[in-house]
C-alpha atoms as a PDB file:
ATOM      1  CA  UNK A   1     145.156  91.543 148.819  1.00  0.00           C
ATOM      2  CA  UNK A   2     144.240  93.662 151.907  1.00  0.00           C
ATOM      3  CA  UNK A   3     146.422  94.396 154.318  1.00  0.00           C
ATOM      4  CA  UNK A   4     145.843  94.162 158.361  1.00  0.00           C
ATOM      5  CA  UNK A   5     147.310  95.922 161.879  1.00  0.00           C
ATOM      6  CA  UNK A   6     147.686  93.713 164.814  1.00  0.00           C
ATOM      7  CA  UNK A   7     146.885  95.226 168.606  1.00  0.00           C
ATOM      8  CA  UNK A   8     149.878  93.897 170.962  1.00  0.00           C
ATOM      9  CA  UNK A   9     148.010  90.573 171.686  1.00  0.00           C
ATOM     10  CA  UNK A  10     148.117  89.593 167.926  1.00  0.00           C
ATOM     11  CA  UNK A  11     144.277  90.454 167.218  1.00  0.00           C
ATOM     12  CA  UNK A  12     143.730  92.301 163.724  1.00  0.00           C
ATOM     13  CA  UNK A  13     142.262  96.073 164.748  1.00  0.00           C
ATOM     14  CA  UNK A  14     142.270  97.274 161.425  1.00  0.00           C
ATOM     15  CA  UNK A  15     142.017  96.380 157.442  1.00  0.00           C
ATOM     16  CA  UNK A  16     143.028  98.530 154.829  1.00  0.00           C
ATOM     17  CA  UNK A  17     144.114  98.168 151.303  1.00  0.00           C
ATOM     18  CA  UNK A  18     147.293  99.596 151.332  1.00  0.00           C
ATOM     19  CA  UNK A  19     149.895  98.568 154.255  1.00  0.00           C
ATOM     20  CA  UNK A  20     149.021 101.462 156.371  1.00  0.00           C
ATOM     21  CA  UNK A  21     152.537 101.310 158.275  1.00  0.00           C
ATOM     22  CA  UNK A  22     155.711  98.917 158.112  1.00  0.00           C
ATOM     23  CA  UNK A  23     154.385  96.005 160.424  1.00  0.00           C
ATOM     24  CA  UNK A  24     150.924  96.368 158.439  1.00  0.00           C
ATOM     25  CA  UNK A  25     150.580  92.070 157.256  1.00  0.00           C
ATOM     26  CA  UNK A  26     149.111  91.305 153.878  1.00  0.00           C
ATOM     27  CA  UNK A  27     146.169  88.900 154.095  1.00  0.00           C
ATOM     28  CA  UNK A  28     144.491  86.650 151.944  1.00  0.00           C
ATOM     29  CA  UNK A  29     140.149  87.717 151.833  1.00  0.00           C
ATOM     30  CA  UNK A  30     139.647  83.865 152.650  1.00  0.00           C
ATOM     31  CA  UNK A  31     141.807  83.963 155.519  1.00  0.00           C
ATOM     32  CA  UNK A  32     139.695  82.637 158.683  1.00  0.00           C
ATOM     33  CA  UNK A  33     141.298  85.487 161.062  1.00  0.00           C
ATOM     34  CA  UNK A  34     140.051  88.026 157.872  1.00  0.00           C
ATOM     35  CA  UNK A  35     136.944  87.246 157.979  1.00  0.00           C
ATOM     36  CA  UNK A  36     136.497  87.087 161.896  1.00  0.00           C
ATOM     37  CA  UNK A  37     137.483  90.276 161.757  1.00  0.00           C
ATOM     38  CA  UNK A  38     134.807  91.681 159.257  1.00  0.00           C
ATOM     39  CA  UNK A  39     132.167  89.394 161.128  1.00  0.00           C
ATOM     40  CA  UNK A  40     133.182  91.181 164.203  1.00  0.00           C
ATOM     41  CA  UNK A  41     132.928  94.629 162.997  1.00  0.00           C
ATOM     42  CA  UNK A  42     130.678  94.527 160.423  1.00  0.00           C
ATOM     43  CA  UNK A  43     127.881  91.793 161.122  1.00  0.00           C
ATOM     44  CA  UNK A  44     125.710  93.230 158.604  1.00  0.00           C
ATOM     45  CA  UNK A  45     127.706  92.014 156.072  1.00  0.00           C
ATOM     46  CA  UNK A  46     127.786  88.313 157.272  1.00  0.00           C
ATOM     47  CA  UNK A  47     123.662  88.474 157.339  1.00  0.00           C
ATOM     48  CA  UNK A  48     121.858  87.193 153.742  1.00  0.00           C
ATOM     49  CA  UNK A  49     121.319  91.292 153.110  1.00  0.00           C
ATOM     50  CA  UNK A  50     124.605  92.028 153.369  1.00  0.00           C
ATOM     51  CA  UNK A  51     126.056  89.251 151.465  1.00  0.00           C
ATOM     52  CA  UNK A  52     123.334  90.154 148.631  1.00  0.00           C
ATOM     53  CA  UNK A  53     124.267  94.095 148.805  1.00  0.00           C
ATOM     54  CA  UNK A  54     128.494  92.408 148.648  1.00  0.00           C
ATOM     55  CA  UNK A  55     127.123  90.400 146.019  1.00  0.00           C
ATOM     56  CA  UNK A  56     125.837  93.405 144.034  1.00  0.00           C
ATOM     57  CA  UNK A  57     128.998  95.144 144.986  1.00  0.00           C
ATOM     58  CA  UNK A  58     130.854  92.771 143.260  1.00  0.00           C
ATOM     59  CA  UNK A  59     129.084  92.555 139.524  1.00  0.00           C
ATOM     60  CA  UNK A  60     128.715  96.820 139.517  1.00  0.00           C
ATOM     61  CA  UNK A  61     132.556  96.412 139.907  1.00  0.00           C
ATOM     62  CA  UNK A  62     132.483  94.116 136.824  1.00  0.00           C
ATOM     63  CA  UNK A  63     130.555  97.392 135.535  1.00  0.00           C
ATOM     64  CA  UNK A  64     132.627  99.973 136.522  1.00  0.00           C
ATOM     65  CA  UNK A  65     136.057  97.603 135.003  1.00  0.00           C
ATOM     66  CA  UNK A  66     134.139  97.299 131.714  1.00  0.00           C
ATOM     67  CA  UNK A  67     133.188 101.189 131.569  1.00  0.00           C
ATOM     68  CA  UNK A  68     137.058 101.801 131.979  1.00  0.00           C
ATOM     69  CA  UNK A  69     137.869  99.283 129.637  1.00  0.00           C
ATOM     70  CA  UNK A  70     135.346 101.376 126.822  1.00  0.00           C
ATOM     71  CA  UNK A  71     136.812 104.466 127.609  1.00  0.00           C
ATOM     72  CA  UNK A  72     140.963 103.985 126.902  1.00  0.00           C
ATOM     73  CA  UNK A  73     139.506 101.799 123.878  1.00  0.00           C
ATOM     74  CA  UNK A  74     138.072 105.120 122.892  1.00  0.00           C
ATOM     75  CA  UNK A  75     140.148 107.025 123.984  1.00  0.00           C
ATOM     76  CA  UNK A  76     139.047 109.313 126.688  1.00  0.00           C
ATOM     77  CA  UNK A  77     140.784 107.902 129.552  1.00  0.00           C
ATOM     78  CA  UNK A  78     144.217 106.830 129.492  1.00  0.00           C
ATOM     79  CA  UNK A  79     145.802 103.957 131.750  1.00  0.00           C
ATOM     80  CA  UNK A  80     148.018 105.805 132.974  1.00  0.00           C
ATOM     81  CA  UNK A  81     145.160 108.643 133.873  1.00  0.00           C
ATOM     82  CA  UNK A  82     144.941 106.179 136.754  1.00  0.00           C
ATOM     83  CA  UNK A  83     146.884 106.448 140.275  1.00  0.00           C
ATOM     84  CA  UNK A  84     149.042 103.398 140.495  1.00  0.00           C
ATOM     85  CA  UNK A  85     147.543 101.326 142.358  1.00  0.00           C
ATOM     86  CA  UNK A  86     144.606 101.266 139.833  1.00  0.00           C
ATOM     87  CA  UNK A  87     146.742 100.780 137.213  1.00  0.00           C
ATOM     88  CA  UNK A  88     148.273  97.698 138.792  1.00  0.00           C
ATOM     89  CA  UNK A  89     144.408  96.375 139.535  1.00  0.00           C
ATOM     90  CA  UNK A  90     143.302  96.857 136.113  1.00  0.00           C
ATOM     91  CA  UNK A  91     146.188  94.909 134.871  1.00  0.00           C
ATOM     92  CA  UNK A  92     145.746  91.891 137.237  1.00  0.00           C
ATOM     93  CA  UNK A  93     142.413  91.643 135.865  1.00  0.00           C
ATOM     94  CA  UNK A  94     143.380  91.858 132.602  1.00  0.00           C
ATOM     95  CA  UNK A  95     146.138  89.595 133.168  1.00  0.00           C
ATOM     96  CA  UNK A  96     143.280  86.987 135.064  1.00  0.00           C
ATOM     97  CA  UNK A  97     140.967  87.550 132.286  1.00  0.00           C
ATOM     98  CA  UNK A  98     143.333  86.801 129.831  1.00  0.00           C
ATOM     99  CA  UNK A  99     144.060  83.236 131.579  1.00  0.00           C
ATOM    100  CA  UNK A 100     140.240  82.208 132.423  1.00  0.00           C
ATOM    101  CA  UNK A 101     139.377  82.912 128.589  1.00  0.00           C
ATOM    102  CA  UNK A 102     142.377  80.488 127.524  1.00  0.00           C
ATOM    103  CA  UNK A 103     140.621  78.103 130.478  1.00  0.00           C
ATOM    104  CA  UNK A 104     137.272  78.004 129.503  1.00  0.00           C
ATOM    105  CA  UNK A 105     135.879  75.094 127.470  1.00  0.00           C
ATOM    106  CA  UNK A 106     139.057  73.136 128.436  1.00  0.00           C
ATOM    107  CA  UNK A 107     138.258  69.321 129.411  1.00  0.00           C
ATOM    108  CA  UNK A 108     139.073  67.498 132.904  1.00  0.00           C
ATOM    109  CA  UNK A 109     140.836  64.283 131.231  1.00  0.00           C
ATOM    110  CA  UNK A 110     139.845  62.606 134.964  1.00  0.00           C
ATOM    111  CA  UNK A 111     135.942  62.533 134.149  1.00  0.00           C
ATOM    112  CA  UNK A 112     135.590  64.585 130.998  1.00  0.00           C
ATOM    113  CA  UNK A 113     133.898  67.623 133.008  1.00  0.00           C
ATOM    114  CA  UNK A 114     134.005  70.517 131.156  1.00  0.00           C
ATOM    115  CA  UNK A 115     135.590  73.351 133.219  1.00  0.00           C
END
């Protein structure tokens, strides 16, 4: 989760991912103040361009996890290659990964929707 700064009236001036000093605040991306923030500063990416270029953002990082998922398979690159904090985000998805593939096909016993 990313982490925000707060001005002296309580209004988020900055977003970073790690806590950039000891009153930075972690923040959920859904949060309503979050994404105020980013509509405030970056407008582009509330417009139906930006959310397509976020949206392509989003599947080349399902790329760029599976190309580093090939390579310490292989071989080349080795976990712990990675700075920490890329370590602990490859794991997380591995870890979420892990669950949704245990999820999927499971049935809703309230209406028999598959999930």
């Amino acid at each position: 989760m990313p982490f925000v700064t707060r001005d002296s009236d309580g209004q988020i001036v900055a977003l970073s991912e790690v806590a950039l000093d000891e009153d930075a605040e972690e923040m959920g991306t859904d949060h309503p103040e979050l994404i105020a923030f980013v509509a405030r500063t970056c407008p582009e990416l509330m417009e139906p361009t930006g959310a397509t270029f976020v949206s392509s953002d989003l599947a080349f990082i399902r790329v760029m996890e599976d190309l580093i998922e090939v390579l310490i398979r292989k071989g080349v690159l080795a976990l712990s290659d990675l700075p920490g904090p890329a370590q602990d985000k490859l794991m997380e998805r591995r870890a979420l990964r892990g669950w949704l593939a245990g999820v999927v096909g499971m049935v809703d016993e309230c209406d028999g929707k598959v999930i």
